[in-house]
Protein backbone atom coordinates (compact mmCIF):
# COMPACT_ATOMS: atom_id res chain seq x y z
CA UNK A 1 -31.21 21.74 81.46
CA UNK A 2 -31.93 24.09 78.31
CA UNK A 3 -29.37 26.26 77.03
CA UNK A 4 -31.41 29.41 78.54
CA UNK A 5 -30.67 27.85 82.23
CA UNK A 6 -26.78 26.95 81.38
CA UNK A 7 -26.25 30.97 80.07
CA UNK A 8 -28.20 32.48 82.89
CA UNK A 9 -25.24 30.63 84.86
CA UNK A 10 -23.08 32.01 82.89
CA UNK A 11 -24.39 35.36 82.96
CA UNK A 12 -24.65 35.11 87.07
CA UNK A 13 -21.14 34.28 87.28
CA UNK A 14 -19.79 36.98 85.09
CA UNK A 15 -21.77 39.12 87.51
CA UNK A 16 -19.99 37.94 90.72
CA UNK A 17 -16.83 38.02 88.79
CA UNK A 18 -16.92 41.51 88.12
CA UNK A 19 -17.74 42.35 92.09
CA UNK A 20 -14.69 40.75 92.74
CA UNK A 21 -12.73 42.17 90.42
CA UNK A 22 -14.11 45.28 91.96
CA UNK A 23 -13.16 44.14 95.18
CA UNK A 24 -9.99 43.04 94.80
CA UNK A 25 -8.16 45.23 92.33
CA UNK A 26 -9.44 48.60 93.87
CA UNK A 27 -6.59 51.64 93.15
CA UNK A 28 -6.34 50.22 89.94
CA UNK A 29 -6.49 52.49 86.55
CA UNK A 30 -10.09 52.22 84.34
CA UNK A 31 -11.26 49.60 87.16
CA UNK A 32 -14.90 51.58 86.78
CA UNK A 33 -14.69 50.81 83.11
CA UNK A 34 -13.52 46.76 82.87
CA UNK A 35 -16.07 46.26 85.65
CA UNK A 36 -18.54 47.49 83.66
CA UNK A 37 -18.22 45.68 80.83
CA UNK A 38 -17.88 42.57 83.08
CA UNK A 39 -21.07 43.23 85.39
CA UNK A 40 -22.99 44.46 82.12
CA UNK A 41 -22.60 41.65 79.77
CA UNK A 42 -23.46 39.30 82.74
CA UNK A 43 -26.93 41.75 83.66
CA UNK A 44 -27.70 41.89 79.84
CA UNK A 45 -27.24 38.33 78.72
CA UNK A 46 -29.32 37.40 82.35
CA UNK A 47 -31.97 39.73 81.14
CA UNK A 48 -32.13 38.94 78.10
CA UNK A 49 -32.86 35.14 79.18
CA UNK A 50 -36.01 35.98 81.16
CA UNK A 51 -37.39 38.57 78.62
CA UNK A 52 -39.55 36.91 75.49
CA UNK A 53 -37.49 39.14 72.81
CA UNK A 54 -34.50 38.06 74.68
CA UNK A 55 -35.86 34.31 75.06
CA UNK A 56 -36.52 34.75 71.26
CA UNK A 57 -33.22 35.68 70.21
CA UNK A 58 -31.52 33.29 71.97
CA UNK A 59 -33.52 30.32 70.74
CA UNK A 60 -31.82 30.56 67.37
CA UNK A 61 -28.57 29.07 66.43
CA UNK A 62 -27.42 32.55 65.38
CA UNK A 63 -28.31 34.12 68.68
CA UNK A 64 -27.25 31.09 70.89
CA UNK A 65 -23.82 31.25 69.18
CA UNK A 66 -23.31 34.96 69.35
CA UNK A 67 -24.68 34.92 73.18
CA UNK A 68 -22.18 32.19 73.66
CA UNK A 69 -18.95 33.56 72.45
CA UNK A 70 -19.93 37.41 74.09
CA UNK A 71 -20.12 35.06 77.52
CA UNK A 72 -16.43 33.23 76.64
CA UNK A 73 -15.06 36.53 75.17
CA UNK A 74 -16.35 38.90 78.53
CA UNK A 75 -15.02 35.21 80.72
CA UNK A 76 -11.85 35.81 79.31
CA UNK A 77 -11.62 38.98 79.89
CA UNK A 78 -12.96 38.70 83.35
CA UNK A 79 -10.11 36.05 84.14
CA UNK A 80 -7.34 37.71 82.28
CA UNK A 81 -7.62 41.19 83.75
């Protein structure tokens, strides 16, 4: 598998995590808000791996690296919250 297919996992997951966090934490304070940021990073990095400017991006170390620690850093968060 290429490093496009392993971050479009990624990207899915952060997606279902942030419906669940929706899910499960309703009545909490800013919930709209870390949601967001959970559901969005997964929808942008996802899109970004099917688009050719994303594809392009991502294909150098630079933009594999910085795609990679967005996906830990909103996983973290994700997890944490």
């Amino acid at each position: 598998m290429t490093s496009l297919q392993y971050l479009r996992y990624v990207a899915y997951a952060l997606f279902a995590i942030g419906l669940i966090n929706l899910r499960y934490q309703s009545g909490e304070e800013n919930l709209g808000l870390r949601t967001f940021l959970i559901v969005g990073t997964g929808l942008t990095l996802f899109a970004l791996t099917y688009f050719n400017l994303g594809k392009s991006v991502l294909s150098t170390s630079t933009g594999k690296v910085m795609a990679w620690l967005i996906a830990i850093a909103a996983t973290l968060f994700a997890i944490l919250n």
